[in-house]
Protein backbone atom coordinates (compact mmCIF):
# COMPACT_ATOMS: atom_id res chain seq x y z
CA UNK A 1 -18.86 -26.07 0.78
CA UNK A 2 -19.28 -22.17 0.77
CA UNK A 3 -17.18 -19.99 -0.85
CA UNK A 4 -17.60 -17.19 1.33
CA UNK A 5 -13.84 -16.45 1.32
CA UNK A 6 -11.69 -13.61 -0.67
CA UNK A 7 -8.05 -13.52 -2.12
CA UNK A 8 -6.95 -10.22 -2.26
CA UNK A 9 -3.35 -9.42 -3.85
CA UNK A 10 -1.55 -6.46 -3.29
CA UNK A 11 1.38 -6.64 -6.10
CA UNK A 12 3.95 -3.97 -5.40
CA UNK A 13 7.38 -2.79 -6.23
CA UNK A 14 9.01 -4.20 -2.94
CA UNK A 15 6.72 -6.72 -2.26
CA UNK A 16 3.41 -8.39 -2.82
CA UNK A 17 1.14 -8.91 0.06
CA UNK A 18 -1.52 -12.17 0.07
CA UNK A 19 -4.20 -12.03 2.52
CA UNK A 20 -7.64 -13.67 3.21
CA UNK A 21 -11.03 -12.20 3.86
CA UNK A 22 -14.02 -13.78 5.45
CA UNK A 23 -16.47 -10.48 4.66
CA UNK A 24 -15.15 -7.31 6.30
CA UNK A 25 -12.77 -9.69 8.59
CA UNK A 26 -8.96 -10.01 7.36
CA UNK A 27 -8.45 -13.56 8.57
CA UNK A 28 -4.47 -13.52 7.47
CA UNK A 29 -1.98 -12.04 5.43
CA UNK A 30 1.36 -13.03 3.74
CA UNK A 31 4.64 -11.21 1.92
CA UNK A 32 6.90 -12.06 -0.30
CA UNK A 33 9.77 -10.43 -2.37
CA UNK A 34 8.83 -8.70 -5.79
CA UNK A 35 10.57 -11.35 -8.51
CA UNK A 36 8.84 -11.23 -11.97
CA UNK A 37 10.35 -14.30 -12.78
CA UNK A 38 8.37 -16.10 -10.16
CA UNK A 39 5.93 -18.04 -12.05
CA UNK A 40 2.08 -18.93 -10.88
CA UNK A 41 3.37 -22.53 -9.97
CA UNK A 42 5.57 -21.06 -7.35
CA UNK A 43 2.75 -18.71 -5.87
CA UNK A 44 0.91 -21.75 -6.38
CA UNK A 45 2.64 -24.32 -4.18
CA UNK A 46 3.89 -21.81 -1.81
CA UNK A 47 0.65 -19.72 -0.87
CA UNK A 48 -1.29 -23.44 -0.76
CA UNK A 49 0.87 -24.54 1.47
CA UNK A 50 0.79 -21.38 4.19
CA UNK A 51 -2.82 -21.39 3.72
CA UNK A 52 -3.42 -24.66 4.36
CA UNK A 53 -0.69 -23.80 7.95
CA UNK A 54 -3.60 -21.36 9.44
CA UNK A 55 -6.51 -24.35 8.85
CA UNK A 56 -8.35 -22.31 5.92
CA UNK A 57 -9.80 -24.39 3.47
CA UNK A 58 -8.67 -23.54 -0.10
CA UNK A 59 -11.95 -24.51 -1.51
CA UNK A 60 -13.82 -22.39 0.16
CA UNK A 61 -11.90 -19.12 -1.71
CA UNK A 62 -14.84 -18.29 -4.35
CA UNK A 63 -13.07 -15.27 -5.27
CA UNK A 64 -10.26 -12.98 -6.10
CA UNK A 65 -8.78 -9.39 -6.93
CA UNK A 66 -5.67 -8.04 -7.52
CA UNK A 67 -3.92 -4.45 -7.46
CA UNK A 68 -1.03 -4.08 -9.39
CA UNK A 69 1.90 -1.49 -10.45
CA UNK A 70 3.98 -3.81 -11.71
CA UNK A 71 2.68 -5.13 -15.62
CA UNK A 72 5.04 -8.31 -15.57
CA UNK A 73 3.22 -10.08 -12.54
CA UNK A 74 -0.39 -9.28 -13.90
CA UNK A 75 -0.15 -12.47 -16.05
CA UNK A 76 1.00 -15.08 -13.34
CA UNK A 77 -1.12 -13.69 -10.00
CA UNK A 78 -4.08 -14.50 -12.64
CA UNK A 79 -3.09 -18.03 -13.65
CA UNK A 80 -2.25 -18.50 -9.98
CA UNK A 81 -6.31 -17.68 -8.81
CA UNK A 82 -7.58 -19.39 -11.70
CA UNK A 83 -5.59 -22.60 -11.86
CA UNK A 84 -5.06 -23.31 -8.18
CA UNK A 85 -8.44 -21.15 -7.18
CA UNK A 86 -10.74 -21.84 -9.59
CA UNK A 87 -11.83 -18.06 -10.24
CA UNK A 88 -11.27 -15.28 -12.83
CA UNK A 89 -9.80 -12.42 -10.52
CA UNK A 90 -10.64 -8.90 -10.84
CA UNK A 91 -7.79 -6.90 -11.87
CA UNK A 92 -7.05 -3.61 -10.61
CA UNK A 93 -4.05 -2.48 -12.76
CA UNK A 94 -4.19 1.19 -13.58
CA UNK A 95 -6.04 4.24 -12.98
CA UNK A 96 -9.08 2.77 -15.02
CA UNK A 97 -9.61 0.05 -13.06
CA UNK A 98 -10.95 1.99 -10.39
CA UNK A 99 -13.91 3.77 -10.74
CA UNK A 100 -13.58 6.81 -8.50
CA UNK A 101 -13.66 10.58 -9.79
CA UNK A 102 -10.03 11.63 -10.69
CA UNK A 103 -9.43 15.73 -11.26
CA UNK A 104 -5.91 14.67 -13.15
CA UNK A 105 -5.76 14.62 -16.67
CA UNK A 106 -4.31 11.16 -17.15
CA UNK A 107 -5.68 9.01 -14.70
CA UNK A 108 -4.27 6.37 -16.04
CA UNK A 109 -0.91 7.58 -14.36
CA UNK A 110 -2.33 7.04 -11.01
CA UNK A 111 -1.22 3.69 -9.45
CA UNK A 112 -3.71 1.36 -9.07
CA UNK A 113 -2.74 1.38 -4.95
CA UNK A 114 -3.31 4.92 -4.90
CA UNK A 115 -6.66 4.82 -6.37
CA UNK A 116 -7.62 1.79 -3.89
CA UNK A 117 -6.19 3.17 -0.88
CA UNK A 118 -8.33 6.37 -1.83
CA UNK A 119 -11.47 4.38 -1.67
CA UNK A 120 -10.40 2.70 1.42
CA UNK A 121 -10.08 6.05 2.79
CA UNK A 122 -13.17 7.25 1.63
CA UNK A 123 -14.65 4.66 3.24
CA UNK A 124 -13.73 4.89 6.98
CA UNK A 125 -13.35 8.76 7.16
CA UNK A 126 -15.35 12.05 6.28
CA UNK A 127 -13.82 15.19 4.70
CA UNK A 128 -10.95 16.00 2.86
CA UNK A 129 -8.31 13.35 3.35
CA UNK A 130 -4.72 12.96 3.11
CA UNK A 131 -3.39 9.02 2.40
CA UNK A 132 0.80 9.00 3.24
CA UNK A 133 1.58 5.76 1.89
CA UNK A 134 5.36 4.73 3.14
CA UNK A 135 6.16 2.08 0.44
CA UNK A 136 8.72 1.81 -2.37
CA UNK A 137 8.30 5.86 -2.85
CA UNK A 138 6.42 7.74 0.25
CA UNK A 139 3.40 9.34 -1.62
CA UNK A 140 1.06 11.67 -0.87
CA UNK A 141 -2.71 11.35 -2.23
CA UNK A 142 -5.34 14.06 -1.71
CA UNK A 143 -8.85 13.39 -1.77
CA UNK A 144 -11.91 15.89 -1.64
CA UNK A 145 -14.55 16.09 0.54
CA UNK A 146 -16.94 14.41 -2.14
CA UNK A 147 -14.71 11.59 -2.48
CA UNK A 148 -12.74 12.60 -5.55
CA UNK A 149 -9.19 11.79 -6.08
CA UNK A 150 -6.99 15.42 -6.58
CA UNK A 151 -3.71 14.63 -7.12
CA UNK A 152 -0.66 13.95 -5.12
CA UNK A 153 3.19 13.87 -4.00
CA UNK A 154 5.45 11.46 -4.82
CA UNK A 155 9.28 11.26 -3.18
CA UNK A 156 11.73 8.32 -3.04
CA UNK A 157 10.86 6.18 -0.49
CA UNK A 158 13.23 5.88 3.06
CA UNK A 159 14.61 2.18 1.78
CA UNK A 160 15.21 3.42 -1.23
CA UNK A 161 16.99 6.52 -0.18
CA UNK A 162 19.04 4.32 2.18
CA UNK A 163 20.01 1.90 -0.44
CA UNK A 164 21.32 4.83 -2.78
CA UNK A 165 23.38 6.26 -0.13
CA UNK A 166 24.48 2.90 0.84
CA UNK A 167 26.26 2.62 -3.08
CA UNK A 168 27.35 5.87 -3.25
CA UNK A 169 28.84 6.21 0.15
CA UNK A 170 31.73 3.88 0.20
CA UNK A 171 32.27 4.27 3.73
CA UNK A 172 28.69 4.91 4.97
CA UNK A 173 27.42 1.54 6.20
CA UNK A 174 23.71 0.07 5.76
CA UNK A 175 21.50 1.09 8.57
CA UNK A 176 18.15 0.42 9.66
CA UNK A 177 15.54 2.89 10.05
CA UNK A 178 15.30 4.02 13.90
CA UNK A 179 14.02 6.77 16.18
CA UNK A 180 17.46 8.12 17.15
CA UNK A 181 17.47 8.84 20.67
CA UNK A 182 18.49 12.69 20.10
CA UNK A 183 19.00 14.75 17.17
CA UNK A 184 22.35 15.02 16.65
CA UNK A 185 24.30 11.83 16.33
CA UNK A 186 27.17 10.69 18.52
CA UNK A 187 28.63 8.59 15.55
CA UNK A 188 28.16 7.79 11.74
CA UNK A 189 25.19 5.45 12.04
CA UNK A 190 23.09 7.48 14.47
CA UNK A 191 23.89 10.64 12.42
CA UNK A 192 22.37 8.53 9.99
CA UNK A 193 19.72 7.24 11.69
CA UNK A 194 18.99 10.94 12.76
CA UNK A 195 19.01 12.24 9.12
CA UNK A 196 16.87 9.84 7.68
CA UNK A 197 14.20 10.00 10.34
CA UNK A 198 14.14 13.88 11.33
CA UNK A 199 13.93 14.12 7.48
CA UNK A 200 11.08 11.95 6.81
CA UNK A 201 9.41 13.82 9.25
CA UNK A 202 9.99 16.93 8.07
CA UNK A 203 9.26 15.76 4.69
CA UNK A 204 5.69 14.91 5.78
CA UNK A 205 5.22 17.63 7.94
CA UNK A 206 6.65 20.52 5.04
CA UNK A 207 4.07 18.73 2.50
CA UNK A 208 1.55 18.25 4.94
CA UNK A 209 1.51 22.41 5.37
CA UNK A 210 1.98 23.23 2.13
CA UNK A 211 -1.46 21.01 1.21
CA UNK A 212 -3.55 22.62 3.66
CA UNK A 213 -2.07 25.93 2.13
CA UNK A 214 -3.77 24.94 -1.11
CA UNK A 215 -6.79 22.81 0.09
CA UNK A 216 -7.82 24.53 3.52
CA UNK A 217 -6.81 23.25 7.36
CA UNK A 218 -9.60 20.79 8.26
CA UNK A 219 -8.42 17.64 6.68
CA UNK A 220 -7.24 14.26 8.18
CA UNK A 221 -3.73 12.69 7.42
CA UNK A 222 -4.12 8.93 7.46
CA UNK A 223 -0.56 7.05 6.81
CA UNK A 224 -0.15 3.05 5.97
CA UNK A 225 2.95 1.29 4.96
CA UNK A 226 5.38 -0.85 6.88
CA UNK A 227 6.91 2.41 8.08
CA UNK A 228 3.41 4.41 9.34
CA UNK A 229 3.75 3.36 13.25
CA UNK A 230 7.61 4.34 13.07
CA UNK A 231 7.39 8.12 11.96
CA UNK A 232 4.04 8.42 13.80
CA UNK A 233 5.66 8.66 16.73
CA UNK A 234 7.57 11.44 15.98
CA UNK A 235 5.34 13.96 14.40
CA UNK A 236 1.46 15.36 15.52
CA UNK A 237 1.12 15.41 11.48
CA UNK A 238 -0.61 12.09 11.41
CA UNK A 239 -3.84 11.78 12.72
CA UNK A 240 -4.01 7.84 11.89
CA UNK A 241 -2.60 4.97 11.25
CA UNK A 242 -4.33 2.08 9.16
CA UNK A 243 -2.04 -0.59 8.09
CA UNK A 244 -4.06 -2.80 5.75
CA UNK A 245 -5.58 0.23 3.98
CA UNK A 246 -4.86 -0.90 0.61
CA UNK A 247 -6.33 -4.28 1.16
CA UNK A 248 -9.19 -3.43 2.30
CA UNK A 249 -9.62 -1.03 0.04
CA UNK A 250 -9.11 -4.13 -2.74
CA UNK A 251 -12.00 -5.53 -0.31
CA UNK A 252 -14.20 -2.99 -0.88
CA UNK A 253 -13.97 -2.74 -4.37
CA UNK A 254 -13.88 -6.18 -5.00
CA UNK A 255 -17.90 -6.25 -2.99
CA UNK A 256 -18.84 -3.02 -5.25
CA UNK A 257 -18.53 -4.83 -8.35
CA UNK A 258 -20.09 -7.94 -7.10
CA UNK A 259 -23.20 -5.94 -5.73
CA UNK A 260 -23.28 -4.60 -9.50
CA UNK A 261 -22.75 -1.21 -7.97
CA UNK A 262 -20.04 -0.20 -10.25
């Protein structure tokens, strides 16, 4: 049997994301929770099992790579690819990993996402980029025209920001995250609902203006994360919206290395 297909692993604060690739084609994708007590039996049974749902054959995965900003699951994603994949996965766990230029002293303070949604970026679109990633913290990433990696933004992300207001509010009640239908709320939770999404967006679109202040006008905002379609809709700020960037980014690099390119 060929083992044409790819495991890529997307390990993040919230969540980590699973998915297949057959080349450039992202046959399916999974999430779970974030639990560093999950061990590689778990991932094991559980990620054999929805696999084997969608018809895939498991044998034909011949490899594997994994992103990761969280050090406690670097040791079980691994045993999960080798003992119930059968390969030695590439990991992608800090700014080293990555070989892209960096114009930051420390690169190794970069999360390894941010460096692989950079090359992702690099790789569908020309110029000087912006990558809004709406995760666990909404960052900001600015890459050159050449492809280097500048520097960034980081804020606290909109779940987070919810959940802190949630425990420090006694009587402010969990929301969801919603385009309110006007501005100024009619009661607590669209007030709420207003504030966090008018703010988002003006977060993005005050930090989108202040880049081009430093980096020039003709650049293209590109925004991924479970929350990208959402606040798209509600500013001209984002040009597009890609929502597997940092897989395919893990993709890419995972094909670089094998091609000896790296």
């Amino acid at each position: 049997m060929n083992k044409d297909l790819l495991l890529a692993i997307d390990a993040g604060n919230t969540n980590v994301v699973f998915a297949i690739f057959d080349g450039t084609s992202l046959l399916k994708r999974w999430r779970t929770s974030t639990n560093i007590k999950r061990t590689a039996d778990e991932y094991g049974v559980w990620l054999n099992h929805l696999i084997e749902l969608t018809g895939i054959k498991v044998d034909a995965i011949g490899g594997a790579i994994i992103a990761t900003v969280v050090p406690q699951l670097s040791s079980p994603l691994t045993q999960l690819c080798k003992r119930y994949f059968g390969c030695e996965p590439m990991l992608i766990d800090n700014g080293d990993s990555v070989r892209i230029d960096v114009e930051i002293i420390n690169r190794q303070e970069v999360g390894a996402d941010r460096l692989v949604n950079a090359v992702a970026a690099n790789a569908l679109y020309s110029g000087k980029l912006v990558v809004i990633d709406f995760g666990t913290a909404t960052t900001f990433d600015v890459i050159r025209e050449n492809g280097a990696y500048v520097g960034g933004v980081i804020a606290p992300g909109v779940n987070l920001s919810l959940e802190a207001l949630d425990r420090a509010a006694a009587r402010l009640p969990r929301i969801s995250v919603a385009k309110p239908i006007s501005v100024i709320g009619s009661g607590t939770v669209s007030a709420m609902q207003s504030g966090v999404y008018w703010g988002y967006i003006s977060l993005v679109e005050g930090i989108v203006t202040r880049i081009k202040e430093e980096i020039g006008d003709n650049l293209t905002t590109i925004a991924t994360g479970g929350l990208a379609s959402l606040f798209k809709g509600g500013t001209s700020y984002i040009d597009q919206i890609e929502p597997d960037l940092t897989l395919n980014g893990l993709r890419i690099v995972y094909e670089t290395r094998a091609r000896g390119e790296e």
